[in-house]
C-alpha atoms as a PDB file:
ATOM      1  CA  UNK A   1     130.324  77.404  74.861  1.00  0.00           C
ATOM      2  CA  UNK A   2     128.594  76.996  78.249  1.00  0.00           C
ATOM      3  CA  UNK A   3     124.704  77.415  76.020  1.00  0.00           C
ATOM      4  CA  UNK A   4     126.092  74.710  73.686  1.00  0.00           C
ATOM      5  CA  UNK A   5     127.042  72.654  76.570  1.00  0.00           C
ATOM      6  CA  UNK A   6     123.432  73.230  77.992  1.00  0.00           C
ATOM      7  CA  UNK A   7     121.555  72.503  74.492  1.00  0.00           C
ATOM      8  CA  UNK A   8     119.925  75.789  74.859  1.00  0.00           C
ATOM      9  CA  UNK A   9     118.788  77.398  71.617  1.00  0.00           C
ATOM     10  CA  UNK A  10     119.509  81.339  72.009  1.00  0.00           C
ATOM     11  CA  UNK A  11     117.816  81.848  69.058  1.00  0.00           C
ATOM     12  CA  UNK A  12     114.651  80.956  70.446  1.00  0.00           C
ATOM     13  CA  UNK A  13     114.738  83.012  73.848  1.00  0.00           C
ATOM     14  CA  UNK A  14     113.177  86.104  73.868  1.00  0.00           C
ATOM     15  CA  UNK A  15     113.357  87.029  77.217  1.00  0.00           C
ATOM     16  CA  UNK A  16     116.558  86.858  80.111  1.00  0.00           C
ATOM     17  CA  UNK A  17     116.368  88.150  83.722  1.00  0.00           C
ATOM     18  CA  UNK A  18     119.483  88.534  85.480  1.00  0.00           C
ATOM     19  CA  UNK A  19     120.640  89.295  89.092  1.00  0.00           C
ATOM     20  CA  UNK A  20     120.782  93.453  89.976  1.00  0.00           C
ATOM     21  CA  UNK A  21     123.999  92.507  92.116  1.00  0.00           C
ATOM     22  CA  UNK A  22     126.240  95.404  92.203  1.00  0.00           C
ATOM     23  CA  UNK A  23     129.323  92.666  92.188  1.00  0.00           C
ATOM     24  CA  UNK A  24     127.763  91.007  89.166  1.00  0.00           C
ATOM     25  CA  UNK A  25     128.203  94.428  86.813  1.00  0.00           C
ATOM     26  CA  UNK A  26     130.991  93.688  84.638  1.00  0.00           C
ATOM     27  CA  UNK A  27     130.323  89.862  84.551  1.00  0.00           C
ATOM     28  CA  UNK A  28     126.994  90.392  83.824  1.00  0.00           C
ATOM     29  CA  UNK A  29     127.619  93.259  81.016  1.00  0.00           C
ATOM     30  CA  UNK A  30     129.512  90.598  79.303  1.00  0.00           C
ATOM     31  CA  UNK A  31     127.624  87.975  78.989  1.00  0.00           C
ATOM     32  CA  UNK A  32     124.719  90.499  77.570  1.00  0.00           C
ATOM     33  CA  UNK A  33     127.263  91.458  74.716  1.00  0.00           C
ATOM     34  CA  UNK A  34     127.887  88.191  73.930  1.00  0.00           C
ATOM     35  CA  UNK A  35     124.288  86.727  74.143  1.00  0.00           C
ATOM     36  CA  UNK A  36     122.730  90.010  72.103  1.00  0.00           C
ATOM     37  CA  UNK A  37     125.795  89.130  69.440  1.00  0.00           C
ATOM     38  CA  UNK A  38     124.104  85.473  69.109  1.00  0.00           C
ATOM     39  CA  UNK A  39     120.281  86.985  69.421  1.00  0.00           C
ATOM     40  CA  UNK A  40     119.830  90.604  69.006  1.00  0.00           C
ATOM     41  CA  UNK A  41     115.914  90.420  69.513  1.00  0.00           C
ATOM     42  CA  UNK A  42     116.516  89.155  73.309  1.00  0.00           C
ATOM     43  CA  UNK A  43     115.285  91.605  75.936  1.00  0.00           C
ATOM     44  CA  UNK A  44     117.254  91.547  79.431  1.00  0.00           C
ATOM     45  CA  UNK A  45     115.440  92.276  82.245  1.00  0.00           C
ATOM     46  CA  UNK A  46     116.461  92.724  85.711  1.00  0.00           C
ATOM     47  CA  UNK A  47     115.078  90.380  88.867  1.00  0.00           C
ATOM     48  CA  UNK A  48     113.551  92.724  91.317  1.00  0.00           C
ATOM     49  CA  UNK A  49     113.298  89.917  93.718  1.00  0.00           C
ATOM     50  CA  UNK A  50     117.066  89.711  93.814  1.00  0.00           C
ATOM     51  CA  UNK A  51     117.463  92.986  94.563  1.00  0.00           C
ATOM     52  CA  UNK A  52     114.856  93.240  96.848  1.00  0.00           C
ATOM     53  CA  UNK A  53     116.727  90.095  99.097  1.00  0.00           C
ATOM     54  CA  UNK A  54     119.976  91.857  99.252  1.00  0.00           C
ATOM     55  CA  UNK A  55     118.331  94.794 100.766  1.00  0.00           C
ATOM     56  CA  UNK A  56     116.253  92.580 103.331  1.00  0.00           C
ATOM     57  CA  UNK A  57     120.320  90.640 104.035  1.00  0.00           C
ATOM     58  CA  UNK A  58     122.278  94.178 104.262  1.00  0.00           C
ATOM     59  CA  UNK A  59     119.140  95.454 106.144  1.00  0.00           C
ATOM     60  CA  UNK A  60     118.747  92.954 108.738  1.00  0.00           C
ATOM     61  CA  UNK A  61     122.894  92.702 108.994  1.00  0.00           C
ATOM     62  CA  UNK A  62     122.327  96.874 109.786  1.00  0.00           C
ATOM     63  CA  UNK A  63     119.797  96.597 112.330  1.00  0.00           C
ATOM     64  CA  UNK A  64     119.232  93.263 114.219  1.00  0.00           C
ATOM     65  CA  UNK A  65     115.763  94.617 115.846  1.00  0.00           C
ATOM     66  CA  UNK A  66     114.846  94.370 112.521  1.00  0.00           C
ATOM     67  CA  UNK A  67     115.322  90.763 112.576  1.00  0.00           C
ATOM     68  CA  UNK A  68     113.666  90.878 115.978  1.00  0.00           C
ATOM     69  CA  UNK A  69     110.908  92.369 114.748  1.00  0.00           C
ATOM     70  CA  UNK A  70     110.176  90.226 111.364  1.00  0.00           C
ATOM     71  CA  UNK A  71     110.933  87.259 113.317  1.00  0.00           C
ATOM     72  CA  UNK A  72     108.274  87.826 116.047  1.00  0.00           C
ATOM     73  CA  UNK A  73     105.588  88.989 113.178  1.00  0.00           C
ATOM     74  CA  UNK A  74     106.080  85.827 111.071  1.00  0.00           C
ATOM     75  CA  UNK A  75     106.217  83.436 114.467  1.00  0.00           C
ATOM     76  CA  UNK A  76     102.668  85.179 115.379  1.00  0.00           C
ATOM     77  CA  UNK A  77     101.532  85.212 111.642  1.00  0.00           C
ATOM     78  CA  UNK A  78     102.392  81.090 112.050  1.00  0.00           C
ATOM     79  CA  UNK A  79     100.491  80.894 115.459  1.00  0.00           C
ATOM     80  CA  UNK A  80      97.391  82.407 113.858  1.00  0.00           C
ATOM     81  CA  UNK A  81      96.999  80.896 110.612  1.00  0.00           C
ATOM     82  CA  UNK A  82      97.896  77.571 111.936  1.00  0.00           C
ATOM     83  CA  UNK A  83      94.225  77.730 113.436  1.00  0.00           C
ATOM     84  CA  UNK A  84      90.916  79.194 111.764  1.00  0.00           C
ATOM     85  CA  UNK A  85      89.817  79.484 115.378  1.00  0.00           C
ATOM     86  CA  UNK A  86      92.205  81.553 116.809  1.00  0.00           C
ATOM     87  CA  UNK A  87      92.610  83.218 113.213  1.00  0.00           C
ATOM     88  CA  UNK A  88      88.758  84.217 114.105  1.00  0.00           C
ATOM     89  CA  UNK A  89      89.112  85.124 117.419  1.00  0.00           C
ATOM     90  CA  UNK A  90      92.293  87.946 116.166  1.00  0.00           C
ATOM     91  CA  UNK A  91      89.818  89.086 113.608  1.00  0.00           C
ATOM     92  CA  UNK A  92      87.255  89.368 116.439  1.00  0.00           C
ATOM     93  CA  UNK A  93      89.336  91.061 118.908  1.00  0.00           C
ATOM     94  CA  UNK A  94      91.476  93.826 116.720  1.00  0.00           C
ATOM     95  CA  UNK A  95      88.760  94.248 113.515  1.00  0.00           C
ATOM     96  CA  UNK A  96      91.776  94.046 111.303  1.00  0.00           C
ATOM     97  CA  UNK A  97      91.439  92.242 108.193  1.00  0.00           C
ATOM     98  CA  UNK A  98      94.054  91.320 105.330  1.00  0.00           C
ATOM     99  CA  UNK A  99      93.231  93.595 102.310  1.00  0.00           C
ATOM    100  CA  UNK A 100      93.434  91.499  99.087  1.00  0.00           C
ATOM    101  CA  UNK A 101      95.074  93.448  95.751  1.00  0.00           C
ATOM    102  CA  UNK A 102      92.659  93.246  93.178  1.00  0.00           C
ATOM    103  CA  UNK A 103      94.105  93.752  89.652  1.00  0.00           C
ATOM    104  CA  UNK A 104      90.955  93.753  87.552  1.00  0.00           C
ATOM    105  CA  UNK A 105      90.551  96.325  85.186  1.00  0.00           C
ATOM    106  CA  UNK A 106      87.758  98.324  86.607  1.00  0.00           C
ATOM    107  CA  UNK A 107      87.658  97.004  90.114  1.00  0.00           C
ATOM    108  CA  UNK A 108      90.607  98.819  90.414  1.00  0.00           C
ATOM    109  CA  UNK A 109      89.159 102.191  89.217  1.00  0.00           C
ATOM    110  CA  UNK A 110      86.305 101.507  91.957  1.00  0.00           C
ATOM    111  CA  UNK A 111      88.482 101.198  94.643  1.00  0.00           C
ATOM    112  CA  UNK A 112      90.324 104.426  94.285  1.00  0.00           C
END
């Protein structure tokens, strides 16, 4: 009722990414059923970035350094990049530089 209600078209999805939330198991498994009963060509597909932000929540709830810690780095990532000069001058000073992920076909073999 609630995709009628939305005018979406099940037939015409391929494709549906859900939370990973442990909570959302038997919710979740339902819907699928009743979706895949509508489309049976629809792939589900799980959000890593979900799951990946309940582990940053339950970790920082665990260990408040942590929070500490990320804090500081992103208030000091903020300082630097809000200036090429004194972006420069960290460059300068420690030789560190960001390493970009290249995922060319080839470059990729040259790398390794």
């Amino acid at each position: 009722k609630q995709l009628e209600m939305e005018d979406i078209i099940i037939q015409d999805c391929r494709g549906q990414a859900f939370d990973t939330a442990a909570l959302m198991e038997d919710h979740r498994s339902a819907v699928q059923i009743c979706i895949r009963e509508l489309n049976p060509n629809i792939v589900f597909v799980p959000c890593n970035n979900h799951f990946l932000n309940l582990g940053t929540v339950h970790g920082s709830l665990v260990l408040s350094n942590s929070v500490t810690f990320f804090g500081t780095l992103d208030c000091l990532f903020s300082f630097f990049s809000g200036s090429t000069r004194r972006w420069y001058i960290l460059i300068e000073r420690t030789g560190i530089t960001i390493k970009r992920h290249v995922k060319q076909d080839g470059v990729v073999d040259q790398m390794q």
